[in-house]
C-alpha atoms as a PDB file:
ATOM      1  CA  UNK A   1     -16.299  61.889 -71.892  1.00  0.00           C
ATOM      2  CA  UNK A   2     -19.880  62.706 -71.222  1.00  0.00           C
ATOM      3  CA  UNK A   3     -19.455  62.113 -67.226  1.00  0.00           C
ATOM      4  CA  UNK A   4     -16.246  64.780 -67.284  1.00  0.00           C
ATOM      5  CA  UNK A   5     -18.423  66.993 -68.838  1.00  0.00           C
ATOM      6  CA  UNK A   6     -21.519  66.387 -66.259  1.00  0.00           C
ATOM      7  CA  UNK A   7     -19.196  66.889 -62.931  1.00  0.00           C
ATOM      8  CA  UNK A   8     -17.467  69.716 -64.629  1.00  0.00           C
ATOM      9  CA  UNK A   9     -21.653  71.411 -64.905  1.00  0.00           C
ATOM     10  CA  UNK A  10     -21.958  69.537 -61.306  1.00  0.00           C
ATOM     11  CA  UNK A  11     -18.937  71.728 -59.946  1.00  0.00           C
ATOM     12  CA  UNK A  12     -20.195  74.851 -62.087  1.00  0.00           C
ATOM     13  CA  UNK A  13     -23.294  75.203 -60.757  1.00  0.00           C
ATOM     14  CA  UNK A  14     -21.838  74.179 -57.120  1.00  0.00           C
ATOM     15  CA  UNK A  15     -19.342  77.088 -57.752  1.00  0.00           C
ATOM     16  CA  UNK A  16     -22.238  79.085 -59.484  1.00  0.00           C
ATOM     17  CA  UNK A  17     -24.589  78.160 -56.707  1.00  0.00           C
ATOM     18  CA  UNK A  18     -21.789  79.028 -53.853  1.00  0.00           C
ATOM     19  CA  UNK A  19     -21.158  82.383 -55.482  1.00  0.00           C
ATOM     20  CA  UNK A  20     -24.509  83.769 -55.283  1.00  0.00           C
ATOM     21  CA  UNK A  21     -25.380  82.623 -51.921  1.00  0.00           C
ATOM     22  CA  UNK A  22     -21.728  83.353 -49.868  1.00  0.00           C
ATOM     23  CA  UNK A  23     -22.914  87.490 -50.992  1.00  0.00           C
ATOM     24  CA  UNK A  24     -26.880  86.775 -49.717  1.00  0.00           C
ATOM     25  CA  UNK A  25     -25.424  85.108 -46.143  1.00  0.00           C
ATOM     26  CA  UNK A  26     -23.166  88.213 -45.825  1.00  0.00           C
ATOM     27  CA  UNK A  27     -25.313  90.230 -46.544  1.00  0.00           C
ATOM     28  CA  UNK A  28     -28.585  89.334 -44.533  1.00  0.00           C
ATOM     29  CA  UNK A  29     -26.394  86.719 -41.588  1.00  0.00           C
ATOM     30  CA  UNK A  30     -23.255  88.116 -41.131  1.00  0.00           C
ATOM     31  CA  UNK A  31     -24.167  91.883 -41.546  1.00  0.00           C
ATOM     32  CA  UNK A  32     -26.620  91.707 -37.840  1.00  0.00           C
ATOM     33  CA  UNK A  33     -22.927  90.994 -36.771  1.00  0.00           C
ATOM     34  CA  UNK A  34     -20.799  94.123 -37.999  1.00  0.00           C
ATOM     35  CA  UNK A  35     -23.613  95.829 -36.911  1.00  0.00           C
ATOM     36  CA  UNK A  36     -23.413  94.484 -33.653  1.00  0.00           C
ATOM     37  CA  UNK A  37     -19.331  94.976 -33.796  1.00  0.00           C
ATOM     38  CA  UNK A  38     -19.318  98.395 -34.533  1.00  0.00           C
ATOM     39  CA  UNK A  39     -22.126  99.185 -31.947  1.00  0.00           C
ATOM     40  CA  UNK A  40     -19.988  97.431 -29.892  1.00  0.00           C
ATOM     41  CA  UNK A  41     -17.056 100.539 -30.320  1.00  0.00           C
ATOM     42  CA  UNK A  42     -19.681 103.370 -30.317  1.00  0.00           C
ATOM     43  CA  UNK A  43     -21.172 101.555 -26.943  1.00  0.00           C
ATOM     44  CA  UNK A  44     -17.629 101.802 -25.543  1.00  0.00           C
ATOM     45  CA  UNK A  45     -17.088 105.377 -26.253  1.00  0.00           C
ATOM     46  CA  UNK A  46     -20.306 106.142 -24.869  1.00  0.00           C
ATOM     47  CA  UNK A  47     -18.657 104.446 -21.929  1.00  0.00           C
ATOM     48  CA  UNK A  48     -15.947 106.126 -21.750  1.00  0.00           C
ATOM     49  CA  UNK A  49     -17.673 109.785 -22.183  1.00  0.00           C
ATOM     50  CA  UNK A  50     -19.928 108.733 -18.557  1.00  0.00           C
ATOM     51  CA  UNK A  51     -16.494 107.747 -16.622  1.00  0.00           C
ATOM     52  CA  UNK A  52     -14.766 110.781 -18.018  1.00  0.00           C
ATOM     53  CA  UNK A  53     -18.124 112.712 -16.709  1.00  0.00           C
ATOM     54  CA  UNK A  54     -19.147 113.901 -19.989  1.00  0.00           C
ATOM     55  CA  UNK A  55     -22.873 113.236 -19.674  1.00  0.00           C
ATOM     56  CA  UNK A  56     -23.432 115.519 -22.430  1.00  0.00           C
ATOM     57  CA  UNK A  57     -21.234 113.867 -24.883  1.00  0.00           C
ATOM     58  CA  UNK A  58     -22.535 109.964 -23.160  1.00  0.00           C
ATOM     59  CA  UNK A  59     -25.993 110.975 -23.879  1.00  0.00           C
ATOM     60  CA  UNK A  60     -25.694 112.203 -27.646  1.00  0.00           C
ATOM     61  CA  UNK A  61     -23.176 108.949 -28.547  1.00  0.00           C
ATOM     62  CA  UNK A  62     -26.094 106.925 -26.978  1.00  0.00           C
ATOM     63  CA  UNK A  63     -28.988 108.879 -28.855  1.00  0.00           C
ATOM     64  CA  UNK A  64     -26.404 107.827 -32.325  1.00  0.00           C
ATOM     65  CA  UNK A  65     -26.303 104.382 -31.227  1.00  0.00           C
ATOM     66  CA  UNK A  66     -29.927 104.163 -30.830  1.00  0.00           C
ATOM     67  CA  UNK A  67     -31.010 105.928 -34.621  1.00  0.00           C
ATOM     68  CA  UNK A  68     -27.968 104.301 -36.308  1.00  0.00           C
ATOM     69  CA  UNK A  69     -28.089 100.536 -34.740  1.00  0.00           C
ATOM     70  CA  UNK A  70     -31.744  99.644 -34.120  1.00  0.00           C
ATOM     71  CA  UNK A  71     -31.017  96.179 -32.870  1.00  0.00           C
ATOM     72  CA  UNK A  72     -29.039  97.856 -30.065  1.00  0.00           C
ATOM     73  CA  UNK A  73     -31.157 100.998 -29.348  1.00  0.00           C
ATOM     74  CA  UNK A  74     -32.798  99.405 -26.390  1.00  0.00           C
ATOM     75  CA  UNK A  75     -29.515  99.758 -24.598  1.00  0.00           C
ATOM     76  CA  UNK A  76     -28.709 102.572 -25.955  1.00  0.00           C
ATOM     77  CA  UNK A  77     -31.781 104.283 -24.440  1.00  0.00           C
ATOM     78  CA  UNK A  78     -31.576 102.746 -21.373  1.00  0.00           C
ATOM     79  CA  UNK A  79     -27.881 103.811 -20.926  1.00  0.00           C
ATOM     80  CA  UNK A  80     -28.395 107.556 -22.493  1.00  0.00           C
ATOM     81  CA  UNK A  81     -32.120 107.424 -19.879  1.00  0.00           C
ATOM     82  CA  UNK A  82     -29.750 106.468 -16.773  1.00  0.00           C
ATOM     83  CA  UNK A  83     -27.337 109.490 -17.786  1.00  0.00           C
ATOM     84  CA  UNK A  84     -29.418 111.755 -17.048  1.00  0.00           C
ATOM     85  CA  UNK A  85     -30.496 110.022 -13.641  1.00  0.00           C
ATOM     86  CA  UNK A  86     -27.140 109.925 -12.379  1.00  0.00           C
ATOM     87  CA  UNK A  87     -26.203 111.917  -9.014  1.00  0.00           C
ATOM     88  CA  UNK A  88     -23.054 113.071 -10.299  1.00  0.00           C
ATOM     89  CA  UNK A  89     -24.440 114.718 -13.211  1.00  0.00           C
ATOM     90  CA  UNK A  90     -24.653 118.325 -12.521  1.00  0.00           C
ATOM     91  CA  UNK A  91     -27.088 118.772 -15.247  1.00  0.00           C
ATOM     92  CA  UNK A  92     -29.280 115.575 -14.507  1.00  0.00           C
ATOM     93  CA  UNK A  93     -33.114 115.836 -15.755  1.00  0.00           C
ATOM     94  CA  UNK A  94     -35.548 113.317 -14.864  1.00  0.00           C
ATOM     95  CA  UNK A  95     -37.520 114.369 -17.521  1.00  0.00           C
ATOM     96  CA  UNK A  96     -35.499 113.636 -20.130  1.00  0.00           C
ATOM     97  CA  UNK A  97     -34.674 110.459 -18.672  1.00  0.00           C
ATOM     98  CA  UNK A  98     -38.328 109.887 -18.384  1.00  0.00           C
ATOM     99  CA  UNK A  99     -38.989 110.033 -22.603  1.00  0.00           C
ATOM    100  CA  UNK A 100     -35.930 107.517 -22.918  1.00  0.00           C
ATOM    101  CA  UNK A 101     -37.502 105.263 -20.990  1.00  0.00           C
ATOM    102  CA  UNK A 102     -40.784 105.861 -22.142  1.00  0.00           C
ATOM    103  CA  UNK A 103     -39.334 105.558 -25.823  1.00  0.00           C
ATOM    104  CA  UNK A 104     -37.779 102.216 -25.000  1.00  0.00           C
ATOM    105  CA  UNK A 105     -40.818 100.659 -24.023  1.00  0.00           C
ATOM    106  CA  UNK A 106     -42.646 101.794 -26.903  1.00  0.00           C
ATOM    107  CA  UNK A 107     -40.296 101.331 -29.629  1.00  0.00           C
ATOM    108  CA  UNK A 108     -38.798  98.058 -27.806  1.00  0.00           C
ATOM    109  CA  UNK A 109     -41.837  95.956 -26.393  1.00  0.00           C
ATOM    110  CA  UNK A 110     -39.938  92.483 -26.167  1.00  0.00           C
ATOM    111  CA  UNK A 111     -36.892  94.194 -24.577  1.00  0.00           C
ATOM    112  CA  UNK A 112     -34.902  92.964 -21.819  1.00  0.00           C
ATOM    113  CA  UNK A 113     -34.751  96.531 -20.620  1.00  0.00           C
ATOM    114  CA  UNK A 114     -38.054  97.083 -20.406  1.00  0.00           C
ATOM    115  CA  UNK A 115     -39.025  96.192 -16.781  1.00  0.00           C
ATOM    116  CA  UNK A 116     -36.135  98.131 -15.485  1.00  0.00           C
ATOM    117  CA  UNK A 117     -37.507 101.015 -17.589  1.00  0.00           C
ATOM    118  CA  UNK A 118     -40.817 100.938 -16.639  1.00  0.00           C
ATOM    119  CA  UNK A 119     -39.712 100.589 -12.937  1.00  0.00           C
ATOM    120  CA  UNK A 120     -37.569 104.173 -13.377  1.00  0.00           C
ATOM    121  CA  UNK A 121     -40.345 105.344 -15.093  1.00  0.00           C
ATOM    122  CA  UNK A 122     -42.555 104.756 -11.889  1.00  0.00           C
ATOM    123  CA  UNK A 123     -39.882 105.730  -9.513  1.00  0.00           C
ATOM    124  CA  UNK A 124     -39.594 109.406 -12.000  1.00  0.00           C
ATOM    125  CA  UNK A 125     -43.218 109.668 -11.606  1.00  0.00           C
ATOM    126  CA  UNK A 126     -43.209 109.097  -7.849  1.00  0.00           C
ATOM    127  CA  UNK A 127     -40.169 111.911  -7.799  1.00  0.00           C
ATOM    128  CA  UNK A 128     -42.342 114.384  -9.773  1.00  0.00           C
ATOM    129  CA  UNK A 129     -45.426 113.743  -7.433  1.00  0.00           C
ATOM    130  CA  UNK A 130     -43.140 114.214  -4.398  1.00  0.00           C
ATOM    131  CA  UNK A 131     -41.497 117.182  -5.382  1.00  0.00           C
ATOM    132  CA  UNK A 132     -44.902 119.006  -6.259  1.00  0.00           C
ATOM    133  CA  UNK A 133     -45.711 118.593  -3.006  1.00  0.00           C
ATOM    134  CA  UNK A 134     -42.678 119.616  -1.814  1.00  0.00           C
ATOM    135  CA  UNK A 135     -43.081 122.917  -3.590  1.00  0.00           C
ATOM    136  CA  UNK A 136     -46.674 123.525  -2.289  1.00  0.00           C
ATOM    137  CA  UNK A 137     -45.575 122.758   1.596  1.00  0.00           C
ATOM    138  CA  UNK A 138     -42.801 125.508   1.206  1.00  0.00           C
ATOM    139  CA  UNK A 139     -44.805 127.889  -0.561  1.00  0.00           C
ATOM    140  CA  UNK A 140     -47.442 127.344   2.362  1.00  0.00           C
ATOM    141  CA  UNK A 141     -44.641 127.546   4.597  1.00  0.00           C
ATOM    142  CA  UNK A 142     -43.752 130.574   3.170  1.00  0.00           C
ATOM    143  CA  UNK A 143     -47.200 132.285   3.568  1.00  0.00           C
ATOM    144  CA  UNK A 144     -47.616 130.664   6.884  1.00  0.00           C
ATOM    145  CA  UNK A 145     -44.013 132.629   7.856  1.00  0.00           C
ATOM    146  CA  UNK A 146     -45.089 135.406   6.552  1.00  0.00           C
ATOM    147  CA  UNK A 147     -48.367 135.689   8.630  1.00  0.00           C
ATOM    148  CA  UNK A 148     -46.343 134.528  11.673  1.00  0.00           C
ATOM    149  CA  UNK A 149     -43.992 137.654  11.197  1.00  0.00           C
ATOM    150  CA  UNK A 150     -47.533 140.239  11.176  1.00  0.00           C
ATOM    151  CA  UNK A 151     -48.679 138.677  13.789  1.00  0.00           C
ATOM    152  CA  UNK A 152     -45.578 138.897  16.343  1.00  0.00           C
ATOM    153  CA  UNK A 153     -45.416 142.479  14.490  1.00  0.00           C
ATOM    154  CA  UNK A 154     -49.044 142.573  16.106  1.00  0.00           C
ATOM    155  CA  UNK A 155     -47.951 141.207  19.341  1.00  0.00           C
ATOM    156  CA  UNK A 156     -45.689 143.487  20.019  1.00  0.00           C
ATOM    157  CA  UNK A 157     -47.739 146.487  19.405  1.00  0.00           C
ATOM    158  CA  UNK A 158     -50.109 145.002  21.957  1.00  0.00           C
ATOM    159  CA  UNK A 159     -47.742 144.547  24.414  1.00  0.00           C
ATOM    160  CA  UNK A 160     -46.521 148.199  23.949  1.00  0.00           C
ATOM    161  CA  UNK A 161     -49.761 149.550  24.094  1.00  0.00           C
ATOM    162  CA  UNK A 162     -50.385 147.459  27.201  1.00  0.00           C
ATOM    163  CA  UNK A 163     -47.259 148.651  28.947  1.00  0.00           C
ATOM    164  CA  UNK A 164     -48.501 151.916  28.367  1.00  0.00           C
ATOM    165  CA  UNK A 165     -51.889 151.547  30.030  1.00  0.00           C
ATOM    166  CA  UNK A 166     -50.205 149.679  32.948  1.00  0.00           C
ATOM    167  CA  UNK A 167     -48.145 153.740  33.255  1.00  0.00           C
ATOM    168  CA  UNK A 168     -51.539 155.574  33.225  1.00  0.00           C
ATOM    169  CA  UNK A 169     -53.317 152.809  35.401  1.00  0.00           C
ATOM    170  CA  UNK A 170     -50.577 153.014  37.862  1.00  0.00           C
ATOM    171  CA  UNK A 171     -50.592 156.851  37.552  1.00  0.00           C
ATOM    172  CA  UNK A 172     -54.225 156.922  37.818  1.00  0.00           C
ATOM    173  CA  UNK A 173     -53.775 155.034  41.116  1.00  0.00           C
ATOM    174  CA  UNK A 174     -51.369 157.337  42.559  1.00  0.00           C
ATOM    175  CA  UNK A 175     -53.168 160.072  41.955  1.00  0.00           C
ATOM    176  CA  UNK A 176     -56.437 159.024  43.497  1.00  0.00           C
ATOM    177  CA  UNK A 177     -54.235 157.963  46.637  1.00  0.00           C
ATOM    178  CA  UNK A 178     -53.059 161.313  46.678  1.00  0.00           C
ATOM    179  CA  UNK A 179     -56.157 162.682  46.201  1.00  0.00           C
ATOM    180  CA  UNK A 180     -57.645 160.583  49.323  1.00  0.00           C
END
C-alpha cells in the first residue's frame, strides 16, 4: 500500500509540477509567438493600405505595429520609412522618412534593417545636400536673369541713342557738303 500511495504523490506533483509550468511556457515561450501572429495581420493590412495607395493609412498601421509589437518594430519602421520614399506617393517626405530610419537604428542596433537604413539615410542626406544647391543655382539664376534683362534693357537704349547720332552725324555731313 505504501508504493500506491508514493506514485499516486509521484503523479501529483508531476500533475502539480505540469500545471504550473504549461501557464509559465505560455506565457513567456509561446506568447513571442501570438505576438508575432497578430503582427503578422496588422503587417498585412499595412500591406494592403500601400497597394491600395493609402500611404497615409500604410504609414500610421506601421507607426501601431512598431509601439504595439516591439519585436517587430524594426520592420515596421523600415516599411512606414520607405512609405514616405515612394515615387507614387503624392505626399512623399524624405524627412519623415529620414527619423524612421534614424529611429530604427537607434532603437534597433542588432537589426537586420539597419544597413539598408543607414544606406537611405545617406542617400536622404545626399538628396537634401543636392537640392540646396539646387535652390541656390536657380535663385542665382534668377538674379543672373534678372540682370541680363537690365542690361539688354541697357543695350537697347544704346543702340537707340546711337541710331540717333548716326541721323545728326549724317545730317551734319550733308550740311557741311552743302555748305562747301
Amino acid at each position: 500500500m505504501g508504493k500506491k500511495q508514493d506514485r499516486r504523490g509521484k503523479h501529483f506533483h508531476l500533475f502539480f509540477a505540469c500545471f504550473l509550468i504549461i501557464p509559465i511556457l505560455q506565457l513567456f515561450g509561446c506568447a513571442h509567438y501570438y505576438n508575432e501572429m497578430a503582427a503578422a495581420t496588422d503587417f498585412e493590412q499595412a500591406e494592403n493600405f500601400t497597394r491600395q495607395g493609402n500611404y497615409n493609412a500604410a504609414a500610421a498601421k506601421y507607426e501601431n505595429i512598431a509601439e504595439s509589437y516591439p519585436e517587430t518594430g524594426d520592420r515596421a519602421l523600415f516599411q512606414a520609412g520607405v512609405i514616405y520614399m515612394l515615387p507614387q506617393n503624392k505626399r512623399k517626405d524624405y524627412r519623415t522618412a529620414w527619423e524612421y530610419f534614424r529611429r530604427l537604428v537607434n532603437k534597433y542596433p542588432k537589426s537586420s534593417y539597419r544597413q539598408d537604413s543607414e544606406i537611405f539615410i545617406s542617400l536622404i542626406n545626399e538628396i537634401n545636400n543636392r537640392d540646396k544647391k539646387i535652390s541656390t543655382q536657380h535663385k542665382q539664376i534668377n538674379k543672373l536673369e534678372q540682370q541680363t534683362n537690365k542690361l539688354e534693357q541697357h543695350v537697347e537704349e544704346i543702340e537707340k541713342k546711337l541710331e540717333l547720332m548716326k541721323k545728326i552725324d549724317m545730317n551734319l555731313k550733308k550740311k557741311k557738303k552743302i555748305l562747301r
